[in-house]
C-alpha atoms as a PDB file:
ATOM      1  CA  UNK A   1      32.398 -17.318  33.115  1.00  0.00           C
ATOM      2  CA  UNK A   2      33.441 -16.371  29.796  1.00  0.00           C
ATOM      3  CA  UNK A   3      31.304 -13.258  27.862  1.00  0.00           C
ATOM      4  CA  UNK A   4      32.132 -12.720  24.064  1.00  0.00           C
ATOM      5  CA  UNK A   5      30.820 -10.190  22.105  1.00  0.00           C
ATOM      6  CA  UNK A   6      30.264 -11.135  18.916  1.00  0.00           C
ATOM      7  CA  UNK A   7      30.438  -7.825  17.117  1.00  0.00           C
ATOM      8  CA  UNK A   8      31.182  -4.210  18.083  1.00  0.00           C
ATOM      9  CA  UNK A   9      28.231  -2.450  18.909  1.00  0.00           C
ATOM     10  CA  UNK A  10      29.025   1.088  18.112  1.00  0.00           C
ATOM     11  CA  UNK A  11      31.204   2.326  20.345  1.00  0.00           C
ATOM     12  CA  UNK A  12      34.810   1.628  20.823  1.00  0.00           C
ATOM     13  CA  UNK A  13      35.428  -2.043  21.887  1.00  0.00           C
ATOM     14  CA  UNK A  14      37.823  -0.703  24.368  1.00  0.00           C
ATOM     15  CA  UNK A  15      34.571   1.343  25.747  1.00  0.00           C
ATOM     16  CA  UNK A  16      32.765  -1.631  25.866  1.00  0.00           C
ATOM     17  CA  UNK A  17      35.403  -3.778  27.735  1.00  0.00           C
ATOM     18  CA  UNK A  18      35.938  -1.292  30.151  1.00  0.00           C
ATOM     19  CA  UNK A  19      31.979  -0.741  30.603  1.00  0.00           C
ATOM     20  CA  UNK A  20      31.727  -4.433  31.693  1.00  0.00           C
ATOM     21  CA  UNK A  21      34.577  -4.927  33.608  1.00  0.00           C
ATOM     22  CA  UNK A  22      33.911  -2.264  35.826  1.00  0.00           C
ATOM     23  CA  UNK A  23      30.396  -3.618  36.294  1.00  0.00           C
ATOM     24  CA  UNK A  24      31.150  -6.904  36.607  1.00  0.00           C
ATOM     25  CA  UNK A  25      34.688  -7.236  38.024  1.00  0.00           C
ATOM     26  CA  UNK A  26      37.066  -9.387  37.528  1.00  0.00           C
ATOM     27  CA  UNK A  27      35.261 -13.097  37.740  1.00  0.00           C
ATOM     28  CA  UNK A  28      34.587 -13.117  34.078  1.00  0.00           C
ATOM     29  CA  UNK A  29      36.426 -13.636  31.100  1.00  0.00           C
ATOM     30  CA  UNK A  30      35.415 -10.611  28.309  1.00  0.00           C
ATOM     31  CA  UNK A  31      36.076 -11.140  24.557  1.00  0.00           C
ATOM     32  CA  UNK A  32      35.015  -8.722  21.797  1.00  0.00           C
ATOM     33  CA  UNK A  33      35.462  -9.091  18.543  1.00  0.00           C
ATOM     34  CA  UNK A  34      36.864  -6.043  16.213  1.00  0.00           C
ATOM     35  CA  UNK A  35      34.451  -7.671  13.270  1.00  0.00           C
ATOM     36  CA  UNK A  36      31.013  -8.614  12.226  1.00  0.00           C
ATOM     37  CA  UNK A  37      30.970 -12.352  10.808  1.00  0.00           C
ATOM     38  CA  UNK A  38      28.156 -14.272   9.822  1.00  0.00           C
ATOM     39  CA  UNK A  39      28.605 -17.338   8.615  1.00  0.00           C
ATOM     40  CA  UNK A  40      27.798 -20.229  10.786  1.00  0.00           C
ATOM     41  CA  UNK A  41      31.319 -21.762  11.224  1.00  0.00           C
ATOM     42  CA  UNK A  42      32.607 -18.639  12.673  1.00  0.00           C
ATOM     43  CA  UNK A  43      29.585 -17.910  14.639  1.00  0.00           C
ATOM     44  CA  UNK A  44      30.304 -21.544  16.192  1.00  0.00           C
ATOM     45  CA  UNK A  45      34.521 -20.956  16.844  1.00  0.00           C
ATOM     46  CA  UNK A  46      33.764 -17.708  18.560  1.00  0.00           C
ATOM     47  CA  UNK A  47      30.438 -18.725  20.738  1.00  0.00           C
ATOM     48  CA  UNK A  48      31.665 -22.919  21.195  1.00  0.00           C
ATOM     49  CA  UNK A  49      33.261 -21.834  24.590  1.00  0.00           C
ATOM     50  CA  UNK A  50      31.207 -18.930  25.507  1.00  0.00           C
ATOM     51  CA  UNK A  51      28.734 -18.776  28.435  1.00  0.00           C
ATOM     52  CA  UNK A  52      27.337 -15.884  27.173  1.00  0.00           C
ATOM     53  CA  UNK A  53      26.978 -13.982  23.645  1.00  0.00           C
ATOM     54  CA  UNK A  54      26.169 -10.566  22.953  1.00  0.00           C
ATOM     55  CA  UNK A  55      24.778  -9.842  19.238  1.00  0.00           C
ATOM     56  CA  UNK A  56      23.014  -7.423  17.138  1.00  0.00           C
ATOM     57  CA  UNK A  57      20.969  -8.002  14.680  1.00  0.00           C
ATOM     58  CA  UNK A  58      22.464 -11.093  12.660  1.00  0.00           C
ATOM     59  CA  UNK A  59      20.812 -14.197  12.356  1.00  0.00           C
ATOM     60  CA  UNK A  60      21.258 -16.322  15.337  1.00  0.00           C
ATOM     61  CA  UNK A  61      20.090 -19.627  14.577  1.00  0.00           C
ATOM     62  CA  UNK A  62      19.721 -23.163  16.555  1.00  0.00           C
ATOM     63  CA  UNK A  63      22.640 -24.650  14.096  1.00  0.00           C
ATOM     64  CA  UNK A  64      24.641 -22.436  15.958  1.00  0.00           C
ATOM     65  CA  UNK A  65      23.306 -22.207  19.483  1.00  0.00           C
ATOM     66  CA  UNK A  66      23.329 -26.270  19.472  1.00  0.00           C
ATOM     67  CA  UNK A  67      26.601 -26.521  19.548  1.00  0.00           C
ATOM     68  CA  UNK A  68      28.077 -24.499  22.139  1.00  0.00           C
ATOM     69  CA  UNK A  69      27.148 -26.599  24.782  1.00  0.00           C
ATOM     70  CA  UNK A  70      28.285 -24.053  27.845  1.00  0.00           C
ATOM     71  CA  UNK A  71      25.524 -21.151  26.559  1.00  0.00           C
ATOM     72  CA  UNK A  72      23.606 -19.971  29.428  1.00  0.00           C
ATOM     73  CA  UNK A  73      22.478 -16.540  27.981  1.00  0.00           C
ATOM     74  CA  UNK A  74      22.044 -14.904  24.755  1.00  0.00           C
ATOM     75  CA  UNK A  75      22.023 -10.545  25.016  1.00  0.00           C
ATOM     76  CA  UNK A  76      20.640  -9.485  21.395  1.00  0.00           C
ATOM     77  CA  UNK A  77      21.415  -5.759  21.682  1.00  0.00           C
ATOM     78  CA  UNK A  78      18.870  -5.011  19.883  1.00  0.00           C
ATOM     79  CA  UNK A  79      14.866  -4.454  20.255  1.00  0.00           C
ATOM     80  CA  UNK A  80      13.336  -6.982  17.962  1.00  0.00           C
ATOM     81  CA  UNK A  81      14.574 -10.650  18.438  1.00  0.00           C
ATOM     82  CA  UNK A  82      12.669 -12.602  15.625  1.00  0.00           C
ATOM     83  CA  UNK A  83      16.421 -13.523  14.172  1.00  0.00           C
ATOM     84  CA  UNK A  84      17.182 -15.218  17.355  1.00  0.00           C
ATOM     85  CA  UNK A  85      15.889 -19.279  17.808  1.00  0.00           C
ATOM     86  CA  UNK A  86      13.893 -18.325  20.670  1.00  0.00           C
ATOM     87  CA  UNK A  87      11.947 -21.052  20.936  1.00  0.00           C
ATOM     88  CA  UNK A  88      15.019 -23.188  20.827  1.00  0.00           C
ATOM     89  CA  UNK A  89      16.585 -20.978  23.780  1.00  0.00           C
ATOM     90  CA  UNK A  90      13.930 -21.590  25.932  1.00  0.00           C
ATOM     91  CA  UNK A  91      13.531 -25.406  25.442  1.00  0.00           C
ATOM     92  CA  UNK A  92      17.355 -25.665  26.579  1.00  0.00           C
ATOM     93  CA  UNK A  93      17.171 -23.271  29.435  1.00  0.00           C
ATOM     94  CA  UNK A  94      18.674 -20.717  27.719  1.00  0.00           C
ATOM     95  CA  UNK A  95      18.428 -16.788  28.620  1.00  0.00           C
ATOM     96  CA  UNK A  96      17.287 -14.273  25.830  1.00  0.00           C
ATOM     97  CA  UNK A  97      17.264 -10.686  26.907  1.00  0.00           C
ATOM     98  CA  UNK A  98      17.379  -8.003  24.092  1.00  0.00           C
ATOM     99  CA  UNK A  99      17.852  -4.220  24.757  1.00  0.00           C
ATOM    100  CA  UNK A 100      14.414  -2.554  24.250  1.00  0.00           C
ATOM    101  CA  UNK A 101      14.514   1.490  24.669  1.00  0.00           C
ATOM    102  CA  UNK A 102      17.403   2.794  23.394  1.00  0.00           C
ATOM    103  CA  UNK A 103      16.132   3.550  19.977  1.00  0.00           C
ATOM    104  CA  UNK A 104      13.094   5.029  21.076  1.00  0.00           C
ATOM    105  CA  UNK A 105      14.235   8.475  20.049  1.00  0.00           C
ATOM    106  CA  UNK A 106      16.535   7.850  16.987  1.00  0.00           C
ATOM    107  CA  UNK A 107      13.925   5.512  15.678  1.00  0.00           C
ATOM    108  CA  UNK A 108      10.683   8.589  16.077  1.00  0.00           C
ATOM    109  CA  UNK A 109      13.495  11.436  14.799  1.00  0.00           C
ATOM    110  CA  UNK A 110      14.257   9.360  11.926  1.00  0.00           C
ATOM    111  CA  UNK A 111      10.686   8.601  10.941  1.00  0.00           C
ATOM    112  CA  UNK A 112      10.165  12.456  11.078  1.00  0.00           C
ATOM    113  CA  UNK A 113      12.559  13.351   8.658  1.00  0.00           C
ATOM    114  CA  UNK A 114      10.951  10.438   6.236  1.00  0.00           C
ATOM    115  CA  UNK A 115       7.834  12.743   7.071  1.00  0.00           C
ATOM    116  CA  UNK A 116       9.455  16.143   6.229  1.00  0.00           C
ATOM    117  CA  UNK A 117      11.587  14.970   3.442  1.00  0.00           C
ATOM    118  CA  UNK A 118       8.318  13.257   1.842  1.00  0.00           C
ATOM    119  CA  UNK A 119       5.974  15.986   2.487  1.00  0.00           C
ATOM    120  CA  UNK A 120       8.051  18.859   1.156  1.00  0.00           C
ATOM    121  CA  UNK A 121      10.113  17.095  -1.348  1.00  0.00           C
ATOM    122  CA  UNK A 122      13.305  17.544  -0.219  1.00  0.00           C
ATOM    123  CA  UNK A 123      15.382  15.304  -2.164  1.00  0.00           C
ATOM    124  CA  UNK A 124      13.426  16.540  -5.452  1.00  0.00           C
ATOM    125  CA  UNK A 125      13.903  19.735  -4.743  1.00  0.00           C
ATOM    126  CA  UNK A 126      17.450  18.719  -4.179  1.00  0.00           C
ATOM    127  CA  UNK A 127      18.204  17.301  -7.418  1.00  0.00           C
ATOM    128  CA  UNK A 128      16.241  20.028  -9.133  1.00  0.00           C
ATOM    129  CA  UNK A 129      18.354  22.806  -7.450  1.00  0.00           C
ATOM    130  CA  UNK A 130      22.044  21.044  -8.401  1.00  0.00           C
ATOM    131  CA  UNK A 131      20.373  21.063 -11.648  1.00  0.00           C
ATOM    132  CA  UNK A 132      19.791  24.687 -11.885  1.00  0.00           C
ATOM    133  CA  UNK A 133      15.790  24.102 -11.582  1.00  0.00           C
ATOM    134  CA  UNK A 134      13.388  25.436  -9.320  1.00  0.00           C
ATOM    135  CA  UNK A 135      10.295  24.424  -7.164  1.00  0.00           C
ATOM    136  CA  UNK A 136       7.960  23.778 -10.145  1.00  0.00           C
ATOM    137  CA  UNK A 137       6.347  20.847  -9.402  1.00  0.00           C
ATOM    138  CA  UNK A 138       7.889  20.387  -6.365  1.00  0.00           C
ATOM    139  CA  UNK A 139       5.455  22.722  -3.844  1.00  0.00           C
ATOM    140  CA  UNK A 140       4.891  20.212  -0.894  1.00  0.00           C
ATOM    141  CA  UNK A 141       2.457  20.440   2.613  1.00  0.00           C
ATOM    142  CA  UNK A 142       2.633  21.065   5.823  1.00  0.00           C
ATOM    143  CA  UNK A 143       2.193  18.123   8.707  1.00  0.00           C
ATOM    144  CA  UNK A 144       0.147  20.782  10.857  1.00  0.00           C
ATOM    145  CA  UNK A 145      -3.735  19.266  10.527  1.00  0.00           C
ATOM    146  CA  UNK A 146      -2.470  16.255   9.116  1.00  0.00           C
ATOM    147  CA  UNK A 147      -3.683  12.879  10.395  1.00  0.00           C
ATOM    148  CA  UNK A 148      -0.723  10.899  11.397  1.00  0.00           C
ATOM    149  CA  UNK A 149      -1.777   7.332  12.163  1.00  0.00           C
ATOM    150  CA  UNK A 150       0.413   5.102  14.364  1.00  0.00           C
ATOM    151  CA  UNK A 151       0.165   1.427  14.022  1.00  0.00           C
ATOM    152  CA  UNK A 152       2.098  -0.127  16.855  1.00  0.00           C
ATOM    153  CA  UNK A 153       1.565   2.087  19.918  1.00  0.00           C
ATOM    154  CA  UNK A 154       4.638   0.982  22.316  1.00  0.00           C
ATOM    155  CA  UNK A 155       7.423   3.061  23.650  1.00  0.00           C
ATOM    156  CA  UNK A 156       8.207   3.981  19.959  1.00  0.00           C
ATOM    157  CA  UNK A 157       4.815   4.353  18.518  1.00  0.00           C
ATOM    158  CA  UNK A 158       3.995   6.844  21.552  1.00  0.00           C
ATOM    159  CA  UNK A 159       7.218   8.723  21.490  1.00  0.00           C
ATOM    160  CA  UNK A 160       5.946   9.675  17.758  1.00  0.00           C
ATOM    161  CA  UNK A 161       2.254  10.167  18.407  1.00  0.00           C
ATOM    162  CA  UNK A 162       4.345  12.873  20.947  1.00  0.00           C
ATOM    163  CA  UNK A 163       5.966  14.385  17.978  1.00  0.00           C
ATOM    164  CA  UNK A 164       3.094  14.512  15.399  1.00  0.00           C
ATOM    165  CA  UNK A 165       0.960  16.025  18.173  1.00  0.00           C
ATOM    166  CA  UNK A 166       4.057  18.984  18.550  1.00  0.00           C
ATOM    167  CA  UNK A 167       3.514  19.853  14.887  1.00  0.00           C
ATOM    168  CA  UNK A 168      -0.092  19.879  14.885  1.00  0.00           C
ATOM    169  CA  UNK A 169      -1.675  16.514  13.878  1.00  0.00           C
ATOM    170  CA  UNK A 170      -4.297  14.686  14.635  1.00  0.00           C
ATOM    171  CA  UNK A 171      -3.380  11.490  15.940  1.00  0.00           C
ATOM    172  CA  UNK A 172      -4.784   8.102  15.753  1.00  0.00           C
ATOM    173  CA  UNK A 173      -3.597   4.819  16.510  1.00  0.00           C
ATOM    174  CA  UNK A 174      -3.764   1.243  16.368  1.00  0.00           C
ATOM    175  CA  UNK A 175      -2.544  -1.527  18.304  1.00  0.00           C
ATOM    176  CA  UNK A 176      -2.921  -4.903  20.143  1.00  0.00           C
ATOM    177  CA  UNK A 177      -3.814  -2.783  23.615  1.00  0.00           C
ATOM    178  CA  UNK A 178      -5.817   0.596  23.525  1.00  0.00           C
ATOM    179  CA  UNK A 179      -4.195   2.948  26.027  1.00  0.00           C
ATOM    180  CA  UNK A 180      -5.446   6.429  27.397  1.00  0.00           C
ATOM    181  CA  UNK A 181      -3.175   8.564  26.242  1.00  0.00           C
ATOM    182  CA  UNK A 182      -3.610  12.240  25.814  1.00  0.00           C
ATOM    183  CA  UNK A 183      -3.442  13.509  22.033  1.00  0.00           C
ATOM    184  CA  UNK A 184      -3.929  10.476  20.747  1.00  0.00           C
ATOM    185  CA  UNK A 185      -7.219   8.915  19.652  1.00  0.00           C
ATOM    186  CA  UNK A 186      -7.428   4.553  19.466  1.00  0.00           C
ATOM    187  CA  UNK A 187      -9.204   3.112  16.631  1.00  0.00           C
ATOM    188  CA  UNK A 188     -10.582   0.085  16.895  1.00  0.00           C
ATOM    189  CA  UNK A 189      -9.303  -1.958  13.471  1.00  0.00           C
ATOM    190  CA  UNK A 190      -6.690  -1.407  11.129  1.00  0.00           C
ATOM    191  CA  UNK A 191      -9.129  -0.990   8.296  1.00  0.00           C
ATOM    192  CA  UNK A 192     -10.570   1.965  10.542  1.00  0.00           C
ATOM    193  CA  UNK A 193      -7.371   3.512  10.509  1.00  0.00           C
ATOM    194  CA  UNK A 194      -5.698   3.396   6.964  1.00  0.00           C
ATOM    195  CA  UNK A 195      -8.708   5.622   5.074  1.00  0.00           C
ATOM    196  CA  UNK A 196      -8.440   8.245   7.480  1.00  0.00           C
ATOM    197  CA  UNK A 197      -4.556   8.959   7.747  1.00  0.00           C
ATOM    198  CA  UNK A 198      -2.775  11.367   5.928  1.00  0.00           C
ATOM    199  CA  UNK A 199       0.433   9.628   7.369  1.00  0.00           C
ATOM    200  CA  UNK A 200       0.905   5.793   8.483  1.00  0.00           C
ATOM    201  CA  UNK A 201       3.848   5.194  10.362  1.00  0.00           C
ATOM    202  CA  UNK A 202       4.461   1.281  11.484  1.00  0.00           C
ATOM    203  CA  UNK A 203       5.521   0.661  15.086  1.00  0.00           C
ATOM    204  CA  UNK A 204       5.351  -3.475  15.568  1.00  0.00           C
ATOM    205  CA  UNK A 205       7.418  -6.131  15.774  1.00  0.00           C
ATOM    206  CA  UNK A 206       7.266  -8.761  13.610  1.00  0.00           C
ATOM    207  CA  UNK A 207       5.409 -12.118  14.421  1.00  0.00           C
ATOM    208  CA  UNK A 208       3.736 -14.561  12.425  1.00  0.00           C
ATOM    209  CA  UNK A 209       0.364 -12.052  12.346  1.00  0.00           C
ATOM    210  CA  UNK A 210       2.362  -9.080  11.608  1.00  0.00           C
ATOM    211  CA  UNK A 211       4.289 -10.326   8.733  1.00  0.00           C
ATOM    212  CA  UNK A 212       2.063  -8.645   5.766  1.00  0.00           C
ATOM    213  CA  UNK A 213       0.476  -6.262   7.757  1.00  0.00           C
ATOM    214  CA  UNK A 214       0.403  -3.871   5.190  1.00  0.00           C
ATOM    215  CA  UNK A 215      -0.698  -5.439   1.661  1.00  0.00           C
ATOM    216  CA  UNK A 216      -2.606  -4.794  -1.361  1.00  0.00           C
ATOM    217  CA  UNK A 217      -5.259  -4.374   0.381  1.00  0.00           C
ATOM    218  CA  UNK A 218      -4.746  -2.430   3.118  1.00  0.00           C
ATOM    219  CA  UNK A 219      -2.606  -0.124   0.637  1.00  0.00           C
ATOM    220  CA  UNK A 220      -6.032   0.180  -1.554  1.00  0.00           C
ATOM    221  CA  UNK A 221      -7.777   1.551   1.958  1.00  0.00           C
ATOM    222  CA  UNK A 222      -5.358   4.198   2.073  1.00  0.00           C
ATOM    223  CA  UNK A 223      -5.785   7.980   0.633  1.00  0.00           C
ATOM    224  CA  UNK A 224      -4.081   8.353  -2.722  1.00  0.00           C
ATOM    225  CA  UNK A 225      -2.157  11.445  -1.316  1.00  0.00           C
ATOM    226  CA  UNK A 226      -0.878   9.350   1.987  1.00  0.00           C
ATOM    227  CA  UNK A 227       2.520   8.792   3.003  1.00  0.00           C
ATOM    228  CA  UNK A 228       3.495   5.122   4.730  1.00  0.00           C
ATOM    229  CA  UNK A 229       6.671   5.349   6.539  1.00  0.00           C
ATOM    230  CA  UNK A 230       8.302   1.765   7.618  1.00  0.00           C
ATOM    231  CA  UNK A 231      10.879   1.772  10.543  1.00  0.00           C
ATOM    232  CA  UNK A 232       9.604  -1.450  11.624  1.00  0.00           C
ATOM    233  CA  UNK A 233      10.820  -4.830  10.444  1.00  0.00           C
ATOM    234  CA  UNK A 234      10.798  -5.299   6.385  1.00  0.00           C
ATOM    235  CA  UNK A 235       8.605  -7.956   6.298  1.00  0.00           C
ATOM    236  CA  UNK A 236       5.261  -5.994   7.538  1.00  0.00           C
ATOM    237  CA  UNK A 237       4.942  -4.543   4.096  1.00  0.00           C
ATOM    238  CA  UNK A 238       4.736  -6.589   1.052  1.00  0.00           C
ATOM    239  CA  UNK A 239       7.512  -4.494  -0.837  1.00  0.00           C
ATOM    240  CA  UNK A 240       6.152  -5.676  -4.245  1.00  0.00           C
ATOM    241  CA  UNK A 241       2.521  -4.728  -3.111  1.00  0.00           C
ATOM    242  CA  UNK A 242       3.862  -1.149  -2.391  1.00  0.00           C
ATOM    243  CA  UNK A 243       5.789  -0.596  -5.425  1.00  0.00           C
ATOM    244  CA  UNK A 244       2.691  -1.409  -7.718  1.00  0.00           C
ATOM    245  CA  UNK A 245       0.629   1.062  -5.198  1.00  0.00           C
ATOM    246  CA  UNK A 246       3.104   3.892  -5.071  1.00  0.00           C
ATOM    247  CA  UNK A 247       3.640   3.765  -9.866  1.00  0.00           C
ATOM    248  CA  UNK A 248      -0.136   3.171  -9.989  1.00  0.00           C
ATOM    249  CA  UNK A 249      -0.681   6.486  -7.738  1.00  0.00           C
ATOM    250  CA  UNK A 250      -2.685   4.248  -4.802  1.00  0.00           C
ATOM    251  CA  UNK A 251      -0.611   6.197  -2.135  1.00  0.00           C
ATOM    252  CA  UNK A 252       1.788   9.399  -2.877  1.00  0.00           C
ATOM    253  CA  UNK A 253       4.924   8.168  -1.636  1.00  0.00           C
ATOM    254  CA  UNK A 254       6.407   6.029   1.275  1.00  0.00           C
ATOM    255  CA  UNK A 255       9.932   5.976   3.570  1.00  0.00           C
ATOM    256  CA  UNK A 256      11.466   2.886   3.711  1.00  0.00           C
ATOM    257  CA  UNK A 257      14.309   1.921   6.684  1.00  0.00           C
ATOM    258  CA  UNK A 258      13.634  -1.720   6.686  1.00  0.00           C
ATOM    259  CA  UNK A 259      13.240  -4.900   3.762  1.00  0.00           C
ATOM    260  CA  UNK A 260      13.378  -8.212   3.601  1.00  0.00           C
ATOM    261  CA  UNK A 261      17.007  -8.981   4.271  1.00  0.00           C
ATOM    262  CA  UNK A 262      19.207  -6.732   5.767  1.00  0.00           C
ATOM    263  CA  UNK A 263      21.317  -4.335   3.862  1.00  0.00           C
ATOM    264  CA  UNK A 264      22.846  -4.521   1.538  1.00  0.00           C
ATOM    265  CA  UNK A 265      19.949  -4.847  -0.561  1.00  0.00           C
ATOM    266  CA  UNK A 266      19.745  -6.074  -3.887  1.00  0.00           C
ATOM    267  CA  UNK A 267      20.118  -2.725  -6.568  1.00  0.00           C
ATOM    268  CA  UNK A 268      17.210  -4.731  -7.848  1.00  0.00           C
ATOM    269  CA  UNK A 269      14.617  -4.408  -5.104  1.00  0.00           C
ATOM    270  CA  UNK A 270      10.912  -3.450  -6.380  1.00  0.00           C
ATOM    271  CA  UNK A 271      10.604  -0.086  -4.140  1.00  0.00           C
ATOM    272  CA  UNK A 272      14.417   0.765  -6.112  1.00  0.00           C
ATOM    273  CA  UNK A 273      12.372   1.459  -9.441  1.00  0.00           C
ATOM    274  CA  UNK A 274       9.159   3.092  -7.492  1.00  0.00           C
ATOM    275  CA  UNK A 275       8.408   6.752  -7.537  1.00  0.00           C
ATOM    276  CA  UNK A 276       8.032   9.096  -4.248  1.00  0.00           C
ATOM    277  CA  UNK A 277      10.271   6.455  -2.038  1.00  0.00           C
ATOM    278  CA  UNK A 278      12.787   7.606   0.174  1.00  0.00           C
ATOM    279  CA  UNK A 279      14.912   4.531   1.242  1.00  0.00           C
ATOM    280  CA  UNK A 280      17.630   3.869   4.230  1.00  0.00           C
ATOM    281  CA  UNK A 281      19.613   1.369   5.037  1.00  0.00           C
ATOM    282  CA  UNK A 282      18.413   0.069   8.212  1.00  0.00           C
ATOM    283  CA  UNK A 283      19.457   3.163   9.893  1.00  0.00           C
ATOM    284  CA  UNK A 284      16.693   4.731  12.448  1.00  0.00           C
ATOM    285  CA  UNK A 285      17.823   2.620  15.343  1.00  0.00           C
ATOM    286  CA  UNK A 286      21.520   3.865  15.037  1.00  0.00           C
ATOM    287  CA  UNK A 287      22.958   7.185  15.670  1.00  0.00           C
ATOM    288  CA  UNK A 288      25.854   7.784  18.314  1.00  0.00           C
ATOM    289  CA  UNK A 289      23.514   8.371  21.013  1.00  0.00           C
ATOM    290  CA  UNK A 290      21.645   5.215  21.021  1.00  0.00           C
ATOM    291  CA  UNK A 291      24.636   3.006  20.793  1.00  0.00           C
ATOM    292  CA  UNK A 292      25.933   4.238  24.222  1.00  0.00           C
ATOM    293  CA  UNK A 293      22.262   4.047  25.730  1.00  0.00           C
ATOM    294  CA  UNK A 294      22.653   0.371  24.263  1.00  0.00           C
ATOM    295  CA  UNK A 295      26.009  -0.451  25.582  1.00  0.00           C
ATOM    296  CA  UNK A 296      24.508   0.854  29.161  1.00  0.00           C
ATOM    297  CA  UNK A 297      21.646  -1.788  28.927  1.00  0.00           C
ATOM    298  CA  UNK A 298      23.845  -4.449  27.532  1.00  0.00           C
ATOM    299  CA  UNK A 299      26.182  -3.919  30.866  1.00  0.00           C
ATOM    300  CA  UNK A 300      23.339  -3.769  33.453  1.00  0.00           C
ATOM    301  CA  UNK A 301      21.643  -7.359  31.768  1.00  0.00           C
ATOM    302  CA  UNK A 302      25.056  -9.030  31.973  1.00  0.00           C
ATOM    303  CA  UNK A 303      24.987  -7.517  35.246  1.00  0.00           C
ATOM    304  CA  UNK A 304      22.140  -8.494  36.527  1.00  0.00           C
ATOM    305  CA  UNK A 305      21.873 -12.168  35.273  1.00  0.00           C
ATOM    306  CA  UNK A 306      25.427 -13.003  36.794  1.00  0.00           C
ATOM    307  CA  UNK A 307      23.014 -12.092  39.931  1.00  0.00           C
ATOM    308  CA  UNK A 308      20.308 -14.097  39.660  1.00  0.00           C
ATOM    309  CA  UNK A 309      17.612 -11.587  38.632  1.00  0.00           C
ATOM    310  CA  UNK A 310      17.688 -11.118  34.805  1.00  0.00           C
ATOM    311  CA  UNK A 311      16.279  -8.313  32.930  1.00  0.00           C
ATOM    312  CA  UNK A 312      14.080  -7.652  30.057  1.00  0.00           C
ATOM    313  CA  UNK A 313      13.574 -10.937  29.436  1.00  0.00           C
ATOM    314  CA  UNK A 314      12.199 -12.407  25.993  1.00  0.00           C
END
């Protein structure tokens, strides 16, 4: 059986190698690759052979999956899997499994320091102190007896409700299940959450309904002194729809890890040339932590389909 891994995934491909072999012996052929590529014709010379691939976050697509004929499993070490032809997978007997968990706790710290850095104006205060100013203009609040409002209440979304709760907020939430969770209080619509929130911080993935969650008109139900913080997938927010909310003062400012494309993204993006945004580049799921919890997961579901019983299955 031959594995390749189609990009390194954080930690030293040596690491990785040595992760997997000891796991899985020595019945399988292991490649890794020291690069991230693409484009579809090298996507097809380094999967053609493969019986399984292990990606990130790059498209995937059927053009490529088609033709390597010996693919039995796909391992997207990652937590969303929308760039993957799932759909395609499935209808040739294809495995997906992705790698949901490890980010829970980089993706909630990072959405907290949108929340701090927002709320107290850090990087204006920044700027204004290199530039021998001072906090004129600049005086920010406190999260304590804020409402934080959490759309997307899975293993993420919860993990944050946790943290708003430890500095004081009231939470509420949203999502496709209500659970009964302590500290946090389930609404029953979308529309019932936006007016209320001080804070709105999006937690699902993106499917055909999600895509445009958050539009001009939910951003016109929103509090003209709320913060929207996105460490979901791009496309839930209509970027252009923001930008017009955040210069027209609909909403007071908004933290932004994910667009339309991955990064790089174009110097010309709306939310580039909109006030009160603090932007990243598709960074909450990755700090050094994370990528070893992933490499762990990636292991076991190699692992464990060789067996027979796969894991978190898509």
């Amino acid at each position: 059986m031959k594995i390749v891994f189609l990009e390194p995934l954080g930690i030293p491909n040596e690491t990785l190698l040595s992760m997997a072999r000891e796991a899985l012996g020595e019945g399988v052929e292991l490649v890794a690759y020291p690069d991230r590529k693409e484009d579809e014709a090298t996507l097809v010379e380094r999967s053609k052979d493969a019986d399984i691939v292990i990606l990130s976050n790059f498209p995937y697509r059927k053009s490529v999956i088609s033709q390597c004929p010996n693919l039995k499993m796909i391992c997207v070490a990652f937590t969303g899997t929308d760039h993957v032809d799932v759909d395609y997978c499935h209808q040739n007997g294809i495995t997906v499994c992705n790698c949901a968990g490890y980010s829970t706790v980089a993706v909630a710290d990072l959405v907290f320091g949108f929340a701090v850095a927002l709320s107290r104006n850090i990087l204006p205060c920044d700027a204004a102190c290199r530039q021998g100013g001072t906090k004129a203009g600049l005086v920010g609040f406190e999260l304590e007896g804020k409402t934080f409002g959490i759309v997307g209440a899975g293993a993420i979304g919860l993990r944050v409700a946790r943290i708003a709760n430890a500095f004081g907020c009231k939470v509420l939430a949203w999502s496709r299940t209500k659970k009964d969770v302590e500290g946090v209080t389930f609404v029953d619509t979308l529309e019932e959450l936006l007016p209320q929130c001080d804070i709105v911080s999006l937690h699902v993935p993106q499917t055909p309904a999600t895509i445009g969650l958050i539009g001009e008109k939910e951003l016109k139900l929103m509090k003209p002194t709320a913060l929207l913080i996105n460490t979901a997938r791009g496309p839930v927010v209509d970027s252009a729809a923001l930008a017009a909310a955040l210069k027209n003062g609909e909403i007071a400012g908004a933290g932004i890890d994910v667009f339309e494309m991955e990064p790089p993204v174009p110097t010309d993006h709306p939310l580039f040339g909109a006030p009160h945004v603090v932007v990243t580049p598709h960074v909450a799921f990755a700090s050094q932590q994370a990528f070893q919890k992933r490499a762990v997961i990636v292991v076991e579901n190699l692992k464990q389909f060789i067996a027979g019983t796969p894991q978190n299955l898509v």
